[in-house]
Protein backbone atom coordinates (compact mmCIF):
# COMPACT_ATOMS: atom_id res chain seq x y z
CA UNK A 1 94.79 125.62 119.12
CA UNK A 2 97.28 126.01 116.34
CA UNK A 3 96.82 127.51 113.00
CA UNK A 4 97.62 130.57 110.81
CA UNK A 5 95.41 133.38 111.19
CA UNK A 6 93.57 131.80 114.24
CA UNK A 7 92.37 134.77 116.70
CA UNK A 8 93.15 135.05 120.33
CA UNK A 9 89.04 134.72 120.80
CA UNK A 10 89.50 131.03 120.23
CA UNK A 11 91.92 130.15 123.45
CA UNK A 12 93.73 126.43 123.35
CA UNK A 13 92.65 123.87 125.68
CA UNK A 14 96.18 122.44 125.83
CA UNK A 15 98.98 123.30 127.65
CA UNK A 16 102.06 123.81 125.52
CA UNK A 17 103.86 121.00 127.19
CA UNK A 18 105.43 118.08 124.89
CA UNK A 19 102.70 114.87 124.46
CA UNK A 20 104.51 111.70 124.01
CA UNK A 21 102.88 110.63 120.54
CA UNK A 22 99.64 113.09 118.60
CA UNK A 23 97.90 111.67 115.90
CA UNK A 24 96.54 113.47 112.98
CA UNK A 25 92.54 112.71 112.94
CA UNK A 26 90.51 113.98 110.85
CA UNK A 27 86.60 112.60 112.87
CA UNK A 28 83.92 113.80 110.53
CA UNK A 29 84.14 113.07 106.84
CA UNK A 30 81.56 112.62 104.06
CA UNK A 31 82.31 109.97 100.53
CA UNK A 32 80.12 109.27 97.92
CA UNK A 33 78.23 106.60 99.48
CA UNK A 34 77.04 108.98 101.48
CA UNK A 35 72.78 108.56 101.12
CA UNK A 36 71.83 112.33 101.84
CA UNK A 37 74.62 114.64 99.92
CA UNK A 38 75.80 114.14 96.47
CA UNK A 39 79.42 113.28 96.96
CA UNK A 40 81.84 112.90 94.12
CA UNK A 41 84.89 111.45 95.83
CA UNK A 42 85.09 107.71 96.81
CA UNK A 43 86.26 106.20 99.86
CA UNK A 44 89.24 105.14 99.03
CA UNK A 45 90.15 108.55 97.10
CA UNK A 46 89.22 110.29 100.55
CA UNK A 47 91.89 107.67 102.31
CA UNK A 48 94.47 108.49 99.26
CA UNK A 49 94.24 112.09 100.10
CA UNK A 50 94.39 111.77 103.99
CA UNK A 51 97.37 109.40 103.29
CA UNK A 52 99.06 112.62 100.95
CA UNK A 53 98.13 114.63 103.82
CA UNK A 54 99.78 112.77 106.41
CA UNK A 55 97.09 111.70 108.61
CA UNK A 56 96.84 109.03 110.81
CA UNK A 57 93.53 108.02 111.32
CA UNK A 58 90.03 108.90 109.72
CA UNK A 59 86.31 108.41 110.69
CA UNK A 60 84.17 108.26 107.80
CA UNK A 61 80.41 109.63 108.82
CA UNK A 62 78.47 108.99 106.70
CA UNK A 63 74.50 110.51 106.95
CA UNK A 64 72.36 107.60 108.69
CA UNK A 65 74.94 105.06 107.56
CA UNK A 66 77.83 103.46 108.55
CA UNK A 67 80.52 103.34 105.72
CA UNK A 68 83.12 100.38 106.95
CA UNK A 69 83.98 97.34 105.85
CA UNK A 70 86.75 94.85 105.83
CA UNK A 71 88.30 95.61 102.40
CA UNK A 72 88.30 99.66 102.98
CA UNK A 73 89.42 98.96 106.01
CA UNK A 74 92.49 96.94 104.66
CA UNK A 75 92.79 100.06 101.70
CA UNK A 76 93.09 102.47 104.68
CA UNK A 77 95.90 100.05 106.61
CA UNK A 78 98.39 99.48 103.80
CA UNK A 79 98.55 103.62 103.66
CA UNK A 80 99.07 103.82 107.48
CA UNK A 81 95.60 104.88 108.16
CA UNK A 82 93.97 103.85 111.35
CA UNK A 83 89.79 103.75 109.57
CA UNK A 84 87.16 104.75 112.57
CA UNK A 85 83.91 103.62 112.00
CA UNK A 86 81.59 106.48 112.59
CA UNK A 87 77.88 108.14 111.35
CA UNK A 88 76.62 111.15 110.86
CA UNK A 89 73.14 110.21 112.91
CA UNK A 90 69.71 112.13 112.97
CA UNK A 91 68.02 112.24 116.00
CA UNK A 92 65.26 114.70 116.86
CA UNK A 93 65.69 116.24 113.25
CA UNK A 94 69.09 116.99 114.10
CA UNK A 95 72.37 115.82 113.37
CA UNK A 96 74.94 113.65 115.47
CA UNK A 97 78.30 112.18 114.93
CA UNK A 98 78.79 108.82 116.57
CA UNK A 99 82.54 107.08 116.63
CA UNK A 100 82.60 103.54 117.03
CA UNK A 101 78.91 103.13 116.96
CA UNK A 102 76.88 100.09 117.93
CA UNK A 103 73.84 101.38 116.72
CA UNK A 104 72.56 98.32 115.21
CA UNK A 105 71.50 97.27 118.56
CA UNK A 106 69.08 100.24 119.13
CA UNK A 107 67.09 100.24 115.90
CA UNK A 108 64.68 102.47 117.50
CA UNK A 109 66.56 104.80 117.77
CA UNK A 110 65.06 108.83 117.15
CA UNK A 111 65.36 111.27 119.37
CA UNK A 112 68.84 113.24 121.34
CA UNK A 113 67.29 111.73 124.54
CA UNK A 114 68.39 107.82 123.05
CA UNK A 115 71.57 108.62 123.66
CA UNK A 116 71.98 107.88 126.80
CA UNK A 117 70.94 104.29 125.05
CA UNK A 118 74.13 103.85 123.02
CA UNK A 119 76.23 106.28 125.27
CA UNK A 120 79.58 104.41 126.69
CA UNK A 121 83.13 103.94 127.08
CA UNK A 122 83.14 102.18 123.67
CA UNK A 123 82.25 105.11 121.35
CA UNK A 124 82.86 108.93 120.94
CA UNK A 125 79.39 111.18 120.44
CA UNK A 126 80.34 114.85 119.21
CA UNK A 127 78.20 117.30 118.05
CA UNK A 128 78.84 118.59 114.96
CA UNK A 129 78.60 122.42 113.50
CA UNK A 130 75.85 122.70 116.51
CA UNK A 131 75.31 126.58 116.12
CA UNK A 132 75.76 127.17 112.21
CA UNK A 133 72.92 128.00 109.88
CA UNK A 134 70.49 125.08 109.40
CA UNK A 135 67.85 122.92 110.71
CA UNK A 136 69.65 120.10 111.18
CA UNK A 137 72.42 122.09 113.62
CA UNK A 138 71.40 121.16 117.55
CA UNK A 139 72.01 125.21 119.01
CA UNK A 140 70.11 125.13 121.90
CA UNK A 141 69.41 121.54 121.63
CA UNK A 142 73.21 120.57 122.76
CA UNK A 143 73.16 122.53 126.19
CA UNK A 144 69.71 120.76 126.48
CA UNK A 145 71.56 117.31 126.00
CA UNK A 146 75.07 118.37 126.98
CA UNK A 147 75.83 115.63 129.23
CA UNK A 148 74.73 112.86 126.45
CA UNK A 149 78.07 114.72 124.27
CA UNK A 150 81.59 113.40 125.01
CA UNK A 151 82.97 116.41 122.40
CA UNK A 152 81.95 119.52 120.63
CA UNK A 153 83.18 120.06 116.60
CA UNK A 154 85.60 123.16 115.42
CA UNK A 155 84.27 123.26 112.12
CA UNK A 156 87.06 124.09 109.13
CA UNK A 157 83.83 126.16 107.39
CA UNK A 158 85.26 129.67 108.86
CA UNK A 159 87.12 132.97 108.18
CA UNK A 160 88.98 135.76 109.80
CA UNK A 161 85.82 137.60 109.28
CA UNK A 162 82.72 134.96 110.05
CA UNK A 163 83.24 132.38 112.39
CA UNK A 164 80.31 130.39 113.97
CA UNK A 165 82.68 128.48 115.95
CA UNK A 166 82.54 130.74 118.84
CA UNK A 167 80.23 129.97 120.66
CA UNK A 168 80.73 126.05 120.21
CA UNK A 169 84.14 126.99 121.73
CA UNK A 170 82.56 129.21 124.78
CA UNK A 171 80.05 126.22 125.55
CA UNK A 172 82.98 123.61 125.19
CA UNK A 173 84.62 125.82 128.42
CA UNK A 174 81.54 126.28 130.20
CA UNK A 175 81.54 122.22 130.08
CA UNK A 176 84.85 121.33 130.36
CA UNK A 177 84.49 119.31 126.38
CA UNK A 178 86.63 119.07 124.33
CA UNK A 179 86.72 120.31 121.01
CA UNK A 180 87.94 118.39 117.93
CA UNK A 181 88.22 120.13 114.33
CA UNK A 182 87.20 117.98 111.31
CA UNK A 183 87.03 118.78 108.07
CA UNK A 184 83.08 117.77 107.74
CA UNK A 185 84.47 117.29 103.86
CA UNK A 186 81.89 117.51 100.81
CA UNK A 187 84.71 118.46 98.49
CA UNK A 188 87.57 116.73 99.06
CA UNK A 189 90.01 119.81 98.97
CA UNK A 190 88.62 120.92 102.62
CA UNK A 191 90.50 117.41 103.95
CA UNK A 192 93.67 119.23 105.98
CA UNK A 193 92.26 122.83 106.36
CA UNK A 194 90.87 121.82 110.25
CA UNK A 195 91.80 118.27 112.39
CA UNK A 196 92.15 117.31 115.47
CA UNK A 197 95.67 115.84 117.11
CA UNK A 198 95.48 113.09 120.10
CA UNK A 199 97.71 111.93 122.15
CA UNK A 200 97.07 108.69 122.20
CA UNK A 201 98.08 105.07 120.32
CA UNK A 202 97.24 103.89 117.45
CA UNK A 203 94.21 101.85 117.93
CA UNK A 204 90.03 103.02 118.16
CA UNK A 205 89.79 102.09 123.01
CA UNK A 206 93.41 104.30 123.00
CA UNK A 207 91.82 107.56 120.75
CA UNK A 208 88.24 107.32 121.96
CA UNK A 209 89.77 107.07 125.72
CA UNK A 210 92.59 110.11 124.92
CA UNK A 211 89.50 112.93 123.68
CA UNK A 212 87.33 111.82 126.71
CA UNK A 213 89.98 112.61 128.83
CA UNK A 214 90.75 116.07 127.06
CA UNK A 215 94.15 115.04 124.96
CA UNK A 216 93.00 116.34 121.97
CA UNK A 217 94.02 119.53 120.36
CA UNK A 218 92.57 121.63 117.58
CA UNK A 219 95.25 122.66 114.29
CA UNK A 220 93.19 124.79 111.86
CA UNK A 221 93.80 127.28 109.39
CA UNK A 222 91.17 129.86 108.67
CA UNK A 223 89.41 129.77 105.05
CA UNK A 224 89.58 132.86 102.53
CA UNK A 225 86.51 134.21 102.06
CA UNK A 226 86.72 132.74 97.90
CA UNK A 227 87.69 129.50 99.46
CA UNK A 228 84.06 129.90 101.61
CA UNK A 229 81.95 131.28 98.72
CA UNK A 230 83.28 128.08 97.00
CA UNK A 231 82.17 125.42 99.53
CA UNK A 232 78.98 127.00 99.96
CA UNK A 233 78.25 126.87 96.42
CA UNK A 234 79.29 123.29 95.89
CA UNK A 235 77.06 122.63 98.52
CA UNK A 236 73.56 124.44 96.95
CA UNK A 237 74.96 122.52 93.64
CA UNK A 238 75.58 119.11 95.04
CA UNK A 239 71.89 119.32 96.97
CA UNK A 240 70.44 119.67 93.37
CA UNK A 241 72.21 116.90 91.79
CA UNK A 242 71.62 114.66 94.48
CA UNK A 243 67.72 115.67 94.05
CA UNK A 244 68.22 115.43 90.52
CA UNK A 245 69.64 111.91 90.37
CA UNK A 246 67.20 110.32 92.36
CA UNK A 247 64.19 111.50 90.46
């Protein structure tokens, strides 16, 4: 893993040797069509400021929904943006990222044990913040299931000082996964803080096939502890406008 400030607790999966071509992905990102969190950034504003960031391809997930169609697709092309279609899914009462989902074809589905419905070469299934605070996180619900997860999420939401990525990172090495850092953005200032780069081409089969097979390394910079205090408050605040606007 790369990064300023990043501790020697959190060891790199990669070799140092030279990859042939790493994109910048960012796989886990909320907008405001987003049906669970009040989000107050646009899809196309999230693509402007991946483009400013210089990233290469972006997976919008969406809670329970998945946010793609033709004409953001297009928006996302003409700024050199490869758009994943992805969802942030709830199974079990707990949350999922799927990349390239076909879920429309298992309508069914509820619990972590469907995955091994949708589960193939096609798509990429991480689990997402699995051992921070909240209900929705898997903890000991993703060594349950481990073998239905192709990756394991480096969450940017850290600091020098608290960092509930460890044990996602131990667990990833117990289980030879890999780990991918998204930005899991609310606000759209967190896009660039954590992503992921993959050695791979530029097209969905190429990346999805690159993190199975471990080409995929974590770049992340550590948050101050203001910059923390600031997402979580967002957060509380956008939960009660969200409640707000849909009474």
């Amino acid at each position: 893993m790369n990064g300023s400030g990043h501790g020697a607790s959190t060891p790199s999966f990669l070799s140092a040797t030279l990859m042939a071509r790493k994109l910048k992905v960012d796989f886990h990102s909320h907008t405001a069509d987003d049906p669970q969190d009040y989000i107050a950034f646009s899809s196309k504003e999230l693509i402007d400021r991946a483009h400013s960031l210089g990233f290469d391809a972006l997976a919008i997930t969406n809670h329970d929904t998945v946010t793609f169609d033709r004409e953001v697709e297009r928006y996302a092309e003409k700024r050199g943006i490869l758009l994943l279609p992805g969802i942030e899914i709830t199974l079990s009462h707990k949350h999922v990222v799927v990349i390239n989902p076909e879920l429309d074809s298992y309508p069914g589905m509820q619990e972590l044990g469907d995955l091994t419905k949708i589960k193939n070469d096609r798509n990429l299934i991480i689990a997402p913040h699995p051992f921070y605070p909240g209900f929705k996180c898997l903890w000991s619900r993703l060594e349950e299931y481990i073998s239905s997860f192709d990756a394991i999420e480096f969450s940017f939401f850290y600091s020098r000082l608290i960092n509930r990525n460890k044990r996602a990172v131990g667990l990833a090495r117990k289980y030879d996964k890999p780990l991918l850092g998204t930005s899991d953005c609310h606000n759209i200032w967190q896009v660039g803080f954590t992503y992921t780069l993959v050695e791979a081409e530029k097209d969905i089969p190429s990346i999805i096939a690159a993190v199975k097979e471990g080409k995929a390394e974590v770049v992340t910079t550590p948050l101050s502890m203001g910059m923390m205090m600031r997402v979580a408050v967002n957060f509380a605040l956008g939960d009660r406008l969200k409640i707000h606007l849909r009474v």
